[in-house]
C-alpha atoms as a PDB file:
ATOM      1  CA  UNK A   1     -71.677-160.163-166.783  1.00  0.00           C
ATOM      2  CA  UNK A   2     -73.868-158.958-169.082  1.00  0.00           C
ATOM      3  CA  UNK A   3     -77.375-160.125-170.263  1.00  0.00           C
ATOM      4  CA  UNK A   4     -78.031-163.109-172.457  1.00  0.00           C
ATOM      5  CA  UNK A   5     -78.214-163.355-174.968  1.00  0.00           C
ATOM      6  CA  UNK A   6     -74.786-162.704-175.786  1.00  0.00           C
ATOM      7  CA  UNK A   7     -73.543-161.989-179.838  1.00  0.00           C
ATOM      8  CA  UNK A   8     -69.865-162.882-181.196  1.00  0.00           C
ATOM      9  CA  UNK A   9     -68.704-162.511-184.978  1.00  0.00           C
ATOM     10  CA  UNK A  10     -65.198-163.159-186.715  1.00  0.00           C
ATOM     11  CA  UNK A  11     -64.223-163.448-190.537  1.00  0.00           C
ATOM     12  CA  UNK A  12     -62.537-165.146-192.590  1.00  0.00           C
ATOM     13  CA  UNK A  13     -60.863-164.266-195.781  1.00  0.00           C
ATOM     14  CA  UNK A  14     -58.403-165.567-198.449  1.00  0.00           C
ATOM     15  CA  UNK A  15     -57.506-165.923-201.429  1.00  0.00           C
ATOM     16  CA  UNK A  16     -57.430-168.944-204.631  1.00  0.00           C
ATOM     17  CA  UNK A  17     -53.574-170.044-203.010  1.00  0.00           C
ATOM     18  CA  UNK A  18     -52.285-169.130-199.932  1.00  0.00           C
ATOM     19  CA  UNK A  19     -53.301-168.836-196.427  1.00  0.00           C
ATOM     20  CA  UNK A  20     -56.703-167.684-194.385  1.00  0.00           C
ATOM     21  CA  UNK A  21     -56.855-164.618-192.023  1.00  0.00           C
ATOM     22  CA  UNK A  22     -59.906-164.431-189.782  1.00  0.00           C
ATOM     23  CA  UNK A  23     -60.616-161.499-187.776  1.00  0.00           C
ATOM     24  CA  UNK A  24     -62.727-159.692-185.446  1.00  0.00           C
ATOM     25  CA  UNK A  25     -63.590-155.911-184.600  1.00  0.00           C
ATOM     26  CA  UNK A  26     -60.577-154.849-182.409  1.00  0.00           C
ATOM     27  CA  UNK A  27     -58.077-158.072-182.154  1.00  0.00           C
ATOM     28  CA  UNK A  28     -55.442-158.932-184.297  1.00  0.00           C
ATOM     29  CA  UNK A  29     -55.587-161.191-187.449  1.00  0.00           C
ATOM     30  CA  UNK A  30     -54.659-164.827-187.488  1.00  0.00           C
ATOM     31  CA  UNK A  31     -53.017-166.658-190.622  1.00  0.00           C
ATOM     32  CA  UNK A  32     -54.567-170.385-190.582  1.00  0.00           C
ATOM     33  CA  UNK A  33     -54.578-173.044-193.211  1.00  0.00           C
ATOM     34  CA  UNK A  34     -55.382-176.335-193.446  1.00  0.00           C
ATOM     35  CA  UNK A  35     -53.367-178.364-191.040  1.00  0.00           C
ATOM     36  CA  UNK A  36     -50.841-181.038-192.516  1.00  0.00           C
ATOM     37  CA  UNK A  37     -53.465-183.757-192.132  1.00  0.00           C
ATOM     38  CA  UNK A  38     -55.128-182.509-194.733  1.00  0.00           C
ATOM     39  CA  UNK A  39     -51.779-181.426-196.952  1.00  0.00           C
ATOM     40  CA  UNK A  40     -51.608-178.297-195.439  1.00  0.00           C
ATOM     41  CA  UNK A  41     -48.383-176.734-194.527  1.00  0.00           C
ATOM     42  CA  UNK A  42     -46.678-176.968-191.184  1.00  0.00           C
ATOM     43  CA  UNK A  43     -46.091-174.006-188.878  1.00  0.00           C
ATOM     44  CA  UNK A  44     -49.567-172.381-188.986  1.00  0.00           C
ATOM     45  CA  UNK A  45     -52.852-172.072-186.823  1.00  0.00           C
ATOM     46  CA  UNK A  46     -55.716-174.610-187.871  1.00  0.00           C
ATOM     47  CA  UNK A  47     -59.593-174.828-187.538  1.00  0.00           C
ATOM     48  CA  UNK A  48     -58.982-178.103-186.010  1.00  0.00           C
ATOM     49  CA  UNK A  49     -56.321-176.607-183.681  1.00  0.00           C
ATOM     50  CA  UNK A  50     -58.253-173.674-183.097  1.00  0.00           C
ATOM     51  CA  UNK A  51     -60.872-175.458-181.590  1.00  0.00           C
ATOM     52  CA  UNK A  52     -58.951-177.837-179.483  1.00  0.00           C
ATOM     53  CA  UNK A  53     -57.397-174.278-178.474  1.00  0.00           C
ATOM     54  CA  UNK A  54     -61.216-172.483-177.378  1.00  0.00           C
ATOM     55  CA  UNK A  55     -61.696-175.636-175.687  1.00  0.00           C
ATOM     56  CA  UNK A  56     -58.785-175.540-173.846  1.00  0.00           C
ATOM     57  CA  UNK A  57     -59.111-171.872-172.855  1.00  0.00           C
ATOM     58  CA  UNK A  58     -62.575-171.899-171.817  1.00  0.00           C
ATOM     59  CA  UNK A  59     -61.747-174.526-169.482  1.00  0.00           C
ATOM     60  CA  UNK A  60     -59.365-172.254-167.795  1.00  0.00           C
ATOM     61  CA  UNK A  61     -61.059-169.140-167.986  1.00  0.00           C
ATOM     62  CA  UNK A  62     -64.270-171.363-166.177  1.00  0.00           C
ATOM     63  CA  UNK A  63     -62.002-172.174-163.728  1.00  0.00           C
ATOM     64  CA  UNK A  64     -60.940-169.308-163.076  1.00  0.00           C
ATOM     65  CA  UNK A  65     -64.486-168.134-162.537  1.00  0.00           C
ATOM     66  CA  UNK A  66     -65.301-170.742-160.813  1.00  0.00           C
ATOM     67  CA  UNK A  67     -62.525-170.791-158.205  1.00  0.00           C
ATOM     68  CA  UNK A  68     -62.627-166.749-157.845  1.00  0.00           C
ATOM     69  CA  UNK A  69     -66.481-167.282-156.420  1.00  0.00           C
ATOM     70  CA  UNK A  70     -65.451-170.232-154.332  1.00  0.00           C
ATOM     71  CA  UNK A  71     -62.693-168.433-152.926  1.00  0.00           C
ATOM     72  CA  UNK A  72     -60.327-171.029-153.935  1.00  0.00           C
ATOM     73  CA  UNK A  73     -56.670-170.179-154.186  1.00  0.00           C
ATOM     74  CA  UNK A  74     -54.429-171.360-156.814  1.00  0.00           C
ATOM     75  CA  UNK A  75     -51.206-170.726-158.107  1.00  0.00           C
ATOM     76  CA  UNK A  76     -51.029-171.898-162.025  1.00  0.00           C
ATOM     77  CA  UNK A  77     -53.419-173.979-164.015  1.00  0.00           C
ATOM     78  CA  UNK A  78     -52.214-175.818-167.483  1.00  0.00           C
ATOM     79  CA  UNK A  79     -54.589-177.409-169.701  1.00  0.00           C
ATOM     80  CA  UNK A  80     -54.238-179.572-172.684  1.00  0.00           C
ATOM     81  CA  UNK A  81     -57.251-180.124-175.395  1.00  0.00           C
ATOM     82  CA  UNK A  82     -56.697-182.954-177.647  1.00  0.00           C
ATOM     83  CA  UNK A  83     -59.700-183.846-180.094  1.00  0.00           C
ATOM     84  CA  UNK A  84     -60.365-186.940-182.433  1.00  0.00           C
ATOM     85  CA  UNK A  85     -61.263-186.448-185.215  1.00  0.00           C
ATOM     86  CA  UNK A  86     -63.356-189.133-187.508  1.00  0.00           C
ATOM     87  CA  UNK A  87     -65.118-189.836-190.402  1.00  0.00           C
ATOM     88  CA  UNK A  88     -68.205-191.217-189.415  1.00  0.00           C
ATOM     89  CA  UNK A  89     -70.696-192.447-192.329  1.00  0.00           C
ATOM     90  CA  UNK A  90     -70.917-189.283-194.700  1.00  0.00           C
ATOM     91  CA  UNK A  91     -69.567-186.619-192.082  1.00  0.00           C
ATOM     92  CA  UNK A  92     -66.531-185.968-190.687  1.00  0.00           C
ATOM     93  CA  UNK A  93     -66.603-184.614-187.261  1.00  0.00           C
ATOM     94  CA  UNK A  94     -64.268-184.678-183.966  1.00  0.00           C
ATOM     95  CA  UNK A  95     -65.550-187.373-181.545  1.00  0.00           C
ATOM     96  CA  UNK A  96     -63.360-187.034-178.472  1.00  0.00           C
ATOM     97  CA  UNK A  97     -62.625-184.425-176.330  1.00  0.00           C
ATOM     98  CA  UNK A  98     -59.798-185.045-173.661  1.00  0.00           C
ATOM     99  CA  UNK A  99     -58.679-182.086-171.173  1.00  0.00           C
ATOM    100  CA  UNK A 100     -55.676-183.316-169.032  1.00  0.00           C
ATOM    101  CA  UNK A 101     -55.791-180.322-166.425  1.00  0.00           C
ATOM    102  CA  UNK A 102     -52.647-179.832-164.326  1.00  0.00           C
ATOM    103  CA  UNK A 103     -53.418-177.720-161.753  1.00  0.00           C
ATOM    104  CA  UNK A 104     -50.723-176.199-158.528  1.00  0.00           C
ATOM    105  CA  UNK A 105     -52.127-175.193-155.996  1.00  0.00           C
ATOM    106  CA  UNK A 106     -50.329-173.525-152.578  1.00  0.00           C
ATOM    107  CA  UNK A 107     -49.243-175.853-149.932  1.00  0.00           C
ATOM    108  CA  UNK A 108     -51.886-175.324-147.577  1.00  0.00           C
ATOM    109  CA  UNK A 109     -54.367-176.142-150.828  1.00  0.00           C
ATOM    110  CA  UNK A 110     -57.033-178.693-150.434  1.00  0.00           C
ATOM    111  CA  UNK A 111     -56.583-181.531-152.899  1.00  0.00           C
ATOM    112  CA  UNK A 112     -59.745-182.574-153.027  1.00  0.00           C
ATOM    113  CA  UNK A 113     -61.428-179.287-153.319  1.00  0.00           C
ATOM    114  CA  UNK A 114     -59.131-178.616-156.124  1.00  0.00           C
ATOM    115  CA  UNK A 115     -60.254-181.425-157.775  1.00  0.00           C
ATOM    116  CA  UNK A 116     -64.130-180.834-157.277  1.00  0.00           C
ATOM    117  CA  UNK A 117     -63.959-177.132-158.761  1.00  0.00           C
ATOM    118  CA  UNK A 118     -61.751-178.572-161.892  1.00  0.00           C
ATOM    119  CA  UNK A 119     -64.680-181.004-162.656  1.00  0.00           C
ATOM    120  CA  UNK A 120     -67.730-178.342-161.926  1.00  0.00           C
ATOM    121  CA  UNK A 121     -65.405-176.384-165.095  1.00  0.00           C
ATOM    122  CA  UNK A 122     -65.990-179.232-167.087  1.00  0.00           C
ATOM    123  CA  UNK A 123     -69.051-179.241-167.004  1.00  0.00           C
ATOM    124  CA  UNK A 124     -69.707-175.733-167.196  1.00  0.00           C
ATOM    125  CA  UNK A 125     -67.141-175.053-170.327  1.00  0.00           C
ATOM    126  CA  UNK A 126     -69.503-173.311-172.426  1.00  0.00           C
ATOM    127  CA  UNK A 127     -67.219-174.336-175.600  1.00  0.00           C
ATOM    128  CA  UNK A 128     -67.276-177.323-174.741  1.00  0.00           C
ATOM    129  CA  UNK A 129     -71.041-177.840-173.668  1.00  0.00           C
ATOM    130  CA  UNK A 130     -71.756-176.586-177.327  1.00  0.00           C
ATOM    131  CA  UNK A 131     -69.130-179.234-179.271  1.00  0.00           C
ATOM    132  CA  UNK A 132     -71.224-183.228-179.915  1.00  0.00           C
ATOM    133  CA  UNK A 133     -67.980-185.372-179.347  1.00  0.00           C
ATOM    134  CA  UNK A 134     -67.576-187.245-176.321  1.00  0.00           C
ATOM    135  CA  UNK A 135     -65.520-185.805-173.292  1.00  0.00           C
ATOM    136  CA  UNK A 136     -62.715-187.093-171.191  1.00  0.00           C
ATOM    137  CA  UNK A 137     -60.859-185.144-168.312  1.00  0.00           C
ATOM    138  CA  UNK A 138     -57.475-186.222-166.445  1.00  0.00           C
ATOM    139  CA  UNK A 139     -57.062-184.014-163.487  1.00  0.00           C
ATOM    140  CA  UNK A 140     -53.410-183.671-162.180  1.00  0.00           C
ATOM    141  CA  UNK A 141     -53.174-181.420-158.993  1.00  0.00           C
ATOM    142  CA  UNK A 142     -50.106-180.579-157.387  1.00  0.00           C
ATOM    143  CA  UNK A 143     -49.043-178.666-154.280  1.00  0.00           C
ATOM    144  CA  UNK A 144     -46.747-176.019-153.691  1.00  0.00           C
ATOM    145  CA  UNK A 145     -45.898-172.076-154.241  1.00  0.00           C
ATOM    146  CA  UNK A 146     -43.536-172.704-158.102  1.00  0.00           C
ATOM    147  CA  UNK A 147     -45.896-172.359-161.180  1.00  0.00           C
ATOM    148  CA  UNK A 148     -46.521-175.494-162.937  1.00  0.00           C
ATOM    149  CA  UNK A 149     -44.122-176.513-165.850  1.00  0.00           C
ATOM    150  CA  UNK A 150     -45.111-174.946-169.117  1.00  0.00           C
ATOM    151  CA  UNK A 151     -42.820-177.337-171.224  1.00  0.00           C
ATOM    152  CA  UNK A 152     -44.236-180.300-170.253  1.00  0.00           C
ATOM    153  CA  UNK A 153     -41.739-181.686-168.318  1.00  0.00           C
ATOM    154  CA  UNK A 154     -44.101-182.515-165.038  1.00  0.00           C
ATOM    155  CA  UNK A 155     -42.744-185.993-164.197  1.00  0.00           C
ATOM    156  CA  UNK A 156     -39.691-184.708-162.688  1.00  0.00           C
ATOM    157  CA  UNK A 157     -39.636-185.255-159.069  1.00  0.00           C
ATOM    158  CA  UNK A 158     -36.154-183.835-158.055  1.00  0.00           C
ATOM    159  CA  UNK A 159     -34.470-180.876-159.451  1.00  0.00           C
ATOM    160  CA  UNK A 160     -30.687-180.582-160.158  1.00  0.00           C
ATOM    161  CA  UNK A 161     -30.160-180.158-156.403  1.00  0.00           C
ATOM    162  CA  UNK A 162     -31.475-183.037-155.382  1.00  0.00           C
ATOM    163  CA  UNK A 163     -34.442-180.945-153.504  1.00  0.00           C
ATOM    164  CA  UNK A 164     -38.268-182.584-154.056  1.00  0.00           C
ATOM    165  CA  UNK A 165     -40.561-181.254-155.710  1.00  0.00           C
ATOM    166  CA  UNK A 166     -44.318-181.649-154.769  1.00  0.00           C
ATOM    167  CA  UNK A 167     -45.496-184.488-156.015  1.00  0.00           C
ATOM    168  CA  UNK A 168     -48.364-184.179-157.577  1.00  0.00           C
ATOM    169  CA  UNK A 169     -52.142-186.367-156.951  1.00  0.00           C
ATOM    170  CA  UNK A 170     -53.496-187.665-159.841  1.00  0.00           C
ATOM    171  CA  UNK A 171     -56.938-188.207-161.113  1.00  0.00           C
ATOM    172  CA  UNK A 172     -57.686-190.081-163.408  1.00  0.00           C
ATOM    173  CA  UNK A 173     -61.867-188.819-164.145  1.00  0.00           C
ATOM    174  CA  UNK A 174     -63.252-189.945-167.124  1.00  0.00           C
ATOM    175  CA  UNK A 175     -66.303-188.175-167.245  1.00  0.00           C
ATOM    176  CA  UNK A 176     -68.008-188.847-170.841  1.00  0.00           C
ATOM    177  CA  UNK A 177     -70.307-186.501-172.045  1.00  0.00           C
ATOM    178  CA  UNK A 178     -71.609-186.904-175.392  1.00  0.00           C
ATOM    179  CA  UNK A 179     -73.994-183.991-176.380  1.00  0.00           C
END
């Protein structure tokens, strides 16, 4: 890693009608526009979204880190951001932060471990360290050697051949952290 401190930049341009592109030096542009709370249309990247989105990826990306120096093997890791927000007096501003991590780990994994490194990224989540709005994670950790379900569909707990799935240990860790 490099020294702190550490510098990032990205623009943002548009027109009177029509969508947004932001950039940065060397990474593709991104159409946003308002999301459809706010009329926008349907179908395109958001500020609000966006966030939820850093938040969501700097959980796993701390993770990551996090598990590499504990030498802690792990198969897949899915995480879902969801953020409130509110208008509060004058301002609006999110309020709520809540992860739900779903994490597989291989059969021989340790559970609890598992869970202990999830929470230490949680609290490390530089993103998130830097939003004000309260924080919730739900920690999900499963065991066994098939990736965990992209789509969503992790409350299945036999396939079409009747074979079981790991069933996966739930947390439930509501760890608030207003900033």
């Amino acid at each position: 890693m490099k020294p702190y401190p550490h510098q990032y930049a990205a623009s943002a341009s548009a027109r009177a009608i029509g969508s947004v592109v932001i950039s940065a030096p060397a990474l593709p542009h991104i159409l946003t526009a308002s999301p459809p709370e706010f009329d926008g249309p349907p179908g395109l990247w958001s500020p609000e979204v966006l966030l939820c989105a850093a938040v969501a990826d700097c959980f796993i990306l701390t993770f990551r880190g996090i598990a590499r120096a504990a030498h802690f093997n792990w198969v897949a890791l899915d995480c879902r951001v969801e953020g409130v927000l509110e208008h509060i007096g004058t301002t609006t501003q999110f309020t709520r932060f809540a992860t739900a991590a779903r994490l597989t780990i291989p059969p021989s994994g340790d559970c609890a471990r598992a869970r202990l490194l999830l929470s230490r990224a949680e609290h490390a989540c530089l993103i998130a360290n830097s939003l004000r709005g309260e924080r919730a994670l739900t920690i999900e950790v499963s065991s066994g050697e098939a990736a965990s379900d992209l789509s969503g569909d992790s409350d299945r707990d036999a396939d079409d051949d009747g074979d079981q799935r790991a069933r996966p240990e739930r947390l439930e860790a509501e760890a608030a952290h207003p900033s």
